[in-house]
Structure formats: structure tokens, C-alpha cells
N, C-alpha and C. Protein backbone atom coordinates (compact mmCIF):
# COMPACT_ATOMS: atom_id res chain seq x y z
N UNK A 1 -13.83 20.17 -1.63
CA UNK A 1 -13.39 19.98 -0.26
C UNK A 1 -12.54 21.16 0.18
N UNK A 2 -12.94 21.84 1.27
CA UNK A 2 -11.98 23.25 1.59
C UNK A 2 -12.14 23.05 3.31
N UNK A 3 -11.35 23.92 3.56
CA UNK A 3 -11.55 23.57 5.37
C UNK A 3 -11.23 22.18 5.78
N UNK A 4 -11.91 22.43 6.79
CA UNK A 4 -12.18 21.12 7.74
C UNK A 4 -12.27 19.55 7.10
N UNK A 5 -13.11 19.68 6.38
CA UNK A 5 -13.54 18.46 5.63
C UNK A 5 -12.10 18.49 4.75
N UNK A 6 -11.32 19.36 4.13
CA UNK A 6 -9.78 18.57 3.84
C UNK A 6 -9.04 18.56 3.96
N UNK A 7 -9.11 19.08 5.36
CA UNK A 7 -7.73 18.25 6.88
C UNK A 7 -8.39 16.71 7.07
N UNK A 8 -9.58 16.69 7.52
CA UNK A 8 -10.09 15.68 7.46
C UNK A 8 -9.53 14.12 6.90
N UNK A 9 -10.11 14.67 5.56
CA UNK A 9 -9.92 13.68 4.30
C UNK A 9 -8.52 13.28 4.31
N UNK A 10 -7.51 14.60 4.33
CA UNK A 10 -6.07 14.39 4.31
C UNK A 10 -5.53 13.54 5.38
N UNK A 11 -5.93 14.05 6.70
CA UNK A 11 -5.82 12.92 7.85
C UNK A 11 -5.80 11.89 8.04
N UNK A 12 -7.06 11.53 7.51
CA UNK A 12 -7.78 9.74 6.88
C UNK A 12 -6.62 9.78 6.23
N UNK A 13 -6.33 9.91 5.07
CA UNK A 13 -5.68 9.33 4.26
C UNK A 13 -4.07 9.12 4.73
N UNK A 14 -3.68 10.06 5.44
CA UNK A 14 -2.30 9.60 6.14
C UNK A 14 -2.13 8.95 7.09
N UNK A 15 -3.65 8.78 7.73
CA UNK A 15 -3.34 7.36 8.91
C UNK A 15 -3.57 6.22 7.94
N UNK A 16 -4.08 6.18 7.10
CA UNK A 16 -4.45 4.86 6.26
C UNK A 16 -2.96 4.63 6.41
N UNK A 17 -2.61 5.41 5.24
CA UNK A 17 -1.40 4.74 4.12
C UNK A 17 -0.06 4.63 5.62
N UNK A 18 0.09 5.46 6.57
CA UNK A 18 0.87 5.08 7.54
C UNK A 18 0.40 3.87 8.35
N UNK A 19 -0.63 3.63 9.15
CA UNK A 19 -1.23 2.35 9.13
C UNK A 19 -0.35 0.87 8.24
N UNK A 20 -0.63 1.18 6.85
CA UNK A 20 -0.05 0.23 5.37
C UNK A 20 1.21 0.44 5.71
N UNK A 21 2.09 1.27 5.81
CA UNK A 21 3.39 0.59 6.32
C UNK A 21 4.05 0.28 7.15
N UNK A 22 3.47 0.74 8.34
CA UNK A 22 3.61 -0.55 9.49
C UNK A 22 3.77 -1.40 9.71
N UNK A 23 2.33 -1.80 9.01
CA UNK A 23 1.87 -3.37 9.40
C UNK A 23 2.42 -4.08 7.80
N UNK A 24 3.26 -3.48 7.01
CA UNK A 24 3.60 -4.11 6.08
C UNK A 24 5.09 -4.37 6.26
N UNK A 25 6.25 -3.37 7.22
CA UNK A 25 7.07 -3.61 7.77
C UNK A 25 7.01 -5.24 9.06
N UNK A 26 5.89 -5.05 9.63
CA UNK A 26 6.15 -6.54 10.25
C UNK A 26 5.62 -7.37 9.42
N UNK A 27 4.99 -7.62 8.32
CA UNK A 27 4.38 -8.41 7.41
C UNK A 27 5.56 -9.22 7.14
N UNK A 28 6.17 -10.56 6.16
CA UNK A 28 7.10 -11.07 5.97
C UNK A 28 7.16 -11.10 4.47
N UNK A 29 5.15 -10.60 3.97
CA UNK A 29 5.63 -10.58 2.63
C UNK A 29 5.54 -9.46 2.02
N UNK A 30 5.08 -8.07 3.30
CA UNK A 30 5.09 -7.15 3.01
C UNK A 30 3.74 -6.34 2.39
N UNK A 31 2.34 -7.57 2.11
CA UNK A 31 1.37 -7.46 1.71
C UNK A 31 0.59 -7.31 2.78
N UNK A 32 -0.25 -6.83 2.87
CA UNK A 32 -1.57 -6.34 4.03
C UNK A 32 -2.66 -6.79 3.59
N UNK A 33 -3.69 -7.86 4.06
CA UNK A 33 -5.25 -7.53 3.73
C UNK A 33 -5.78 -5.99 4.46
N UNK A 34 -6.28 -5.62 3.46
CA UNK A 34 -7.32 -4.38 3.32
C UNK A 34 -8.41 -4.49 4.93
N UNK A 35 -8.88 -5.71 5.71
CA UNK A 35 -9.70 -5.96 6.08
C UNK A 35 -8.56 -5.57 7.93
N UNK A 36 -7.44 -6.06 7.84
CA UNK A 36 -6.19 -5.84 8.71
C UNK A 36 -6.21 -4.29 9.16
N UNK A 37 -6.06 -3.52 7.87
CA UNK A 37 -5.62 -2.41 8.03
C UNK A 37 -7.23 -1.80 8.47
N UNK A 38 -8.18 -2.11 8.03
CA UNK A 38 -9.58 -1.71 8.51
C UNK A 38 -9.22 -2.05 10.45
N UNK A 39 -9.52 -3.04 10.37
CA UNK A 39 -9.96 -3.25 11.67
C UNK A 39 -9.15 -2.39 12.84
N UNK A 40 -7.74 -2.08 12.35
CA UNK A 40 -6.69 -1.74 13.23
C UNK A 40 -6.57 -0.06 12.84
N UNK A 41 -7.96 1.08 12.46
CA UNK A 41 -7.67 1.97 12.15
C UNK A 41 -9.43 2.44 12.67
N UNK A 42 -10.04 1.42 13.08
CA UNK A 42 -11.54 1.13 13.43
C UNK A 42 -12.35 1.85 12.18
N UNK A 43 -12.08 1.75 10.96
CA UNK A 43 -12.70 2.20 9.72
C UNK A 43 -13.69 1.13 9.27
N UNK A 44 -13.94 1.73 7.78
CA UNK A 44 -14.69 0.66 7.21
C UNK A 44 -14.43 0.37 6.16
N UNK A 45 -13.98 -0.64 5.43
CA UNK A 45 -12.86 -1.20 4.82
C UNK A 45 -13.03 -0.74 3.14
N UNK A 46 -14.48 -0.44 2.72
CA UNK A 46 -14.58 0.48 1.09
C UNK A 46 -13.96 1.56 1.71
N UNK A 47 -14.05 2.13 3.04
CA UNK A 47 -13.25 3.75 3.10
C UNK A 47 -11.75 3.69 2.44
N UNK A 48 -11.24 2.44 3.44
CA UNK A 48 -9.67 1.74 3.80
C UNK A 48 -9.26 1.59 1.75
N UNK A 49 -10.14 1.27 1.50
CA UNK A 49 -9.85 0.59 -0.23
C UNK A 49 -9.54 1.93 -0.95
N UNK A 50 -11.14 2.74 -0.90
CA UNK A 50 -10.26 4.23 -1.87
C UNK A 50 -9.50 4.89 -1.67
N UNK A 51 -8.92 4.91 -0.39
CA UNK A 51 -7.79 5.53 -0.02
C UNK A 51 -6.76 4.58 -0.55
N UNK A 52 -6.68 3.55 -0.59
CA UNK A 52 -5.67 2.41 -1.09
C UNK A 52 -5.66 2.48 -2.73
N UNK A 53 -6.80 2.77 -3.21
CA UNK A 53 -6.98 2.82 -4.41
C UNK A 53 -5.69 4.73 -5.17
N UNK A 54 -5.91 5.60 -4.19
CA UNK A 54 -5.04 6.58 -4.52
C UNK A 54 -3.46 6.41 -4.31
N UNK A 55 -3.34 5.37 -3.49
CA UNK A 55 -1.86 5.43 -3.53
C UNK A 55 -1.68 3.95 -4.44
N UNK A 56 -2.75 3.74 -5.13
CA UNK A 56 -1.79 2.60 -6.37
C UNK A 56 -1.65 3.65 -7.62
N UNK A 57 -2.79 5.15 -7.46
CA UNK A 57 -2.37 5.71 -8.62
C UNK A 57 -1.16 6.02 -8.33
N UNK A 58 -0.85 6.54 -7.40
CA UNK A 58 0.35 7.51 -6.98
C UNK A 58 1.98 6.47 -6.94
N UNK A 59 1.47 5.10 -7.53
CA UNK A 59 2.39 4.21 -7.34
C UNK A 59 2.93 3.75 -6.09
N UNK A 60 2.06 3.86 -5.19
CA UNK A 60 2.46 3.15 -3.83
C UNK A 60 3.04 1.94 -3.92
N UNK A 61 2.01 1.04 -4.86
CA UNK A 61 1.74 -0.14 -4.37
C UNK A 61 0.93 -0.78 -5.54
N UNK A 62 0.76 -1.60 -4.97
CA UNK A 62 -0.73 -2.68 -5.81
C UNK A 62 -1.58 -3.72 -5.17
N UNK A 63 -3.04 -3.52 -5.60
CA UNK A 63 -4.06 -4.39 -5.27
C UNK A 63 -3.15 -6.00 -5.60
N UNK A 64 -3.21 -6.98 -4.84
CA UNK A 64 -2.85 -8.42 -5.86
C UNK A 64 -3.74 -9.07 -6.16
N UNK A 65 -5.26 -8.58 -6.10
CA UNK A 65 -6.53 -9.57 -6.36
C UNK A 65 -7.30 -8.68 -6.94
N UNK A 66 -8.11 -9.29 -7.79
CA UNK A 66 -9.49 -7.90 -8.51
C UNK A 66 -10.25 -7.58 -7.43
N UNK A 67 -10.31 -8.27 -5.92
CA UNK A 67 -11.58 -7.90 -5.20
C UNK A 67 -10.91 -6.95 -4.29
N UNK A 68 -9.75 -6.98 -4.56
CA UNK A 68 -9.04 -5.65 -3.56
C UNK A 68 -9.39 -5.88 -2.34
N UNK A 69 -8.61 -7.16 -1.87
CA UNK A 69 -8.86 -7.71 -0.81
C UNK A 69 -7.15 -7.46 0.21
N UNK A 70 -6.42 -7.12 -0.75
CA UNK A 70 -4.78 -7.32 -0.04
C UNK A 70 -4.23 -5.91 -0.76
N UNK A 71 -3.76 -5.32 -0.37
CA UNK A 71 -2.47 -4.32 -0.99
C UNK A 71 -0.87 -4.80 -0.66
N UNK A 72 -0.59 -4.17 -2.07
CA UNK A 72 1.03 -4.99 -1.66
C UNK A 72 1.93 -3.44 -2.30
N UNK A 73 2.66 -2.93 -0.89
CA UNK A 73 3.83 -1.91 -1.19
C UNK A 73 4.53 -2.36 -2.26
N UNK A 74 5.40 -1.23 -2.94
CA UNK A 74 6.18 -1.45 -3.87
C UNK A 74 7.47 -2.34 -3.02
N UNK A 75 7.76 -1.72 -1.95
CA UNK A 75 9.00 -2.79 -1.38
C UNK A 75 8.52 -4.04 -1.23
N UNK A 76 7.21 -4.39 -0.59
CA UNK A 76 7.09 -5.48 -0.78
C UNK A 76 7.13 -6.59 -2.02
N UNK A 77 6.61 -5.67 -2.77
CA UNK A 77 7.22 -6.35 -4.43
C UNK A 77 8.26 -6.27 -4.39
N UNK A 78 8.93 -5.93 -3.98
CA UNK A 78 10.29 -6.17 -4.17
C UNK A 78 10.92 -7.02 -3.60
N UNK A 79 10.39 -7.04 -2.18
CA UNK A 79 10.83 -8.62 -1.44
C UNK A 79 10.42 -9.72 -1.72
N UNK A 80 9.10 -9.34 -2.55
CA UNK A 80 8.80 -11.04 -2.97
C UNK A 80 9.74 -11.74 -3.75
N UNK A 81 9.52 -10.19 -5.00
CA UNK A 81 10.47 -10.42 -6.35
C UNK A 81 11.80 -11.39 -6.22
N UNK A 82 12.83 -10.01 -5.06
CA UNK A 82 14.14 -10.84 -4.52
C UNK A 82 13.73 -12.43 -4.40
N UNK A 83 13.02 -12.85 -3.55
CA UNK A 83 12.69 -14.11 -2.42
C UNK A 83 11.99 -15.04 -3.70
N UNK A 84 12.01 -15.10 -4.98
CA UNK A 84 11.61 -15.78 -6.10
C UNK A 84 12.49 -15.44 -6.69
N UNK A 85 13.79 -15.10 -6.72
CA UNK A 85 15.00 -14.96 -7.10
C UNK A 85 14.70 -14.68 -8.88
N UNK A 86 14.27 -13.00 -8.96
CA UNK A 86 14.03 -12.43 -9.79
C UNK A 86 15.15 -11.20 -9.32
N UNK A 87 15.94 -11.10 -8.69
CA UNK A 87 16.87 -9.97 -8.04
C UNK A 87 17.40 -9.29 -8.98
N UNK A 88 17.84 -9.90 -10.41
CA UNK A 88 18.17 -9.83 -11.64
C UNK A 88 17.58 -7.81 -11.89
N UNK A 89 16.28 -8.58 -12.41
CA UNK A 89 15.00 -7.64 -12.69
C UNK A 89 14.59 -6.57 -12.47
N UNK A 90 14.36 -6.60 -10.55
CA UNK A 90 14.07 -5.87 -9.28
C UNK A 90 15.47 -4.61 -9.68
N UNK A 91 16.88 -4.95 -9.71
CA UNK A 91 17.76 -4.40 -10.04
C UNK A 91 17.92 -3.06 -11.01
N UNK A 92 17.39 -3.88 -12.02
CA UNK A 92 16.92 -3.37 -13.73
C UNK A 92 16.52 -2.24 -13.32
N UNK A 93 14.87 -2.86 -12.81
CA UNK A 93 13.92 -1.41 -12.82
C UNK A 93 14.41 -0.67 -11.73
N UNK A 94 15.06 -0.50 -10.56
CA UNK A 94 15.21 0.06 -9.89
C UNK A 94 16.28 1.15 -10.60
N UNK A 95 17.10 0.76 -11.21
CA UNK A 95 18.36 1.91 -12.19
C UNK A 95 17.62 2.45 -12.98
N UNK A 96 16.14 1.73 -13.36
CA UNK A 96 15.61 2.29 -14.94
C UNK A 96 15.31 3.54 -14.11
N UNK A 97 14.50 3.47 -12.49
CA UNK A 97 13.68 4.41 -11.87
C UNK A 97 15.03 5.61 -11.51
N UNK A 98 16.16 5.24 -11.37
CA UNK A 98 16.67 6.32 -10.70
C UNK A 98 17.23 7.69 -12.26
N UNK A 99 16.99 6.85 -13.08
CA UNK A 99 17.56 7.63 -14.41
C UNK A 99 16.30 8.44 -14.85
């Protein structure tokens, strides 16, 4: 990919993942269906997924189903975590991450 085609690609991929935190900021659990972020980006939702699929390498986030039907931000794990009063935990790894 050189040129055009990866501004392109790069483009896609930063309206995706900006798209994902948007709509994961008004979310309450912070999780998005994949099918949400499709419709509201007028894509097509295997596009919406491998792009979703690079920011779980990159540690965005995580699929919560094998059919990779929902992505869930790392903050949102974290609000769940808190909100199941695991705050304990959430804590932990967050000091483990800053060391």
C-alpha cells in the first residue's frame, strides 16, 4: 500500500476507531455492536470488524463474543469492571500498566 490507497486505508481506519469512541462515550457500558458503528459510518460491517480487529491487536479493546458482533474499549472494561465492583483489580492493573 503506498500513495493514495494508504491515506485511504489510514483514513478508514481513523474514522472507524473515532466513530468507536464516540458512540462508546454515550454507550453506558461503553461496548458498541460492530453493526452500530457500520451503519453510522455507511460501511460494511467485515470492513468495520478488521479494522476493529487491529485495534484489539494494538490493545484498544476487545471483541466480547467469538462472532465479533460487539467491541468493548479498554475504558469500557473498565467501567464494567468498576460497576461489578472489581475496582480492587481495575486498580492493580492500571499501576501494573503505568510501571
Amino acid at each position: 500500500m503506498y500513495g493514495k490507497y494508504e491515506r485511504d486505508y489510514i483514513a478508514r481506519h481513523e474514522r472507524i476507531r473515532n466513530k468507536l469512541m464516540e458512540l462508546a462515550k454515550k454507550s453506558e457500558g461503553a461496548c458498541v455492536p460492530v453493526a452500530k458503528i457500520a451503519t453510522a459510518l455507511g460501511m460494511d460491517q467485515r470492513t468495520v470488524r478488521a479494522h476493529l480487529s487491529i485495534l484489539e491487536v494494538d490493545n484498544a479493546g476487545v471483541f466480547v463474543n467469538p462472532e465479533k458482533k460487539e467491541f468493548c474499549t479498554k475504558e469500557g472494561i473498565n467501567l464494567l469492571a468498576k460497576r461489578l465492583g472489581l475496582k480492587g483489580i481495575v486498580d492493580e492493573q492500571e499501576e501494573e500498566a503505568k510501571d
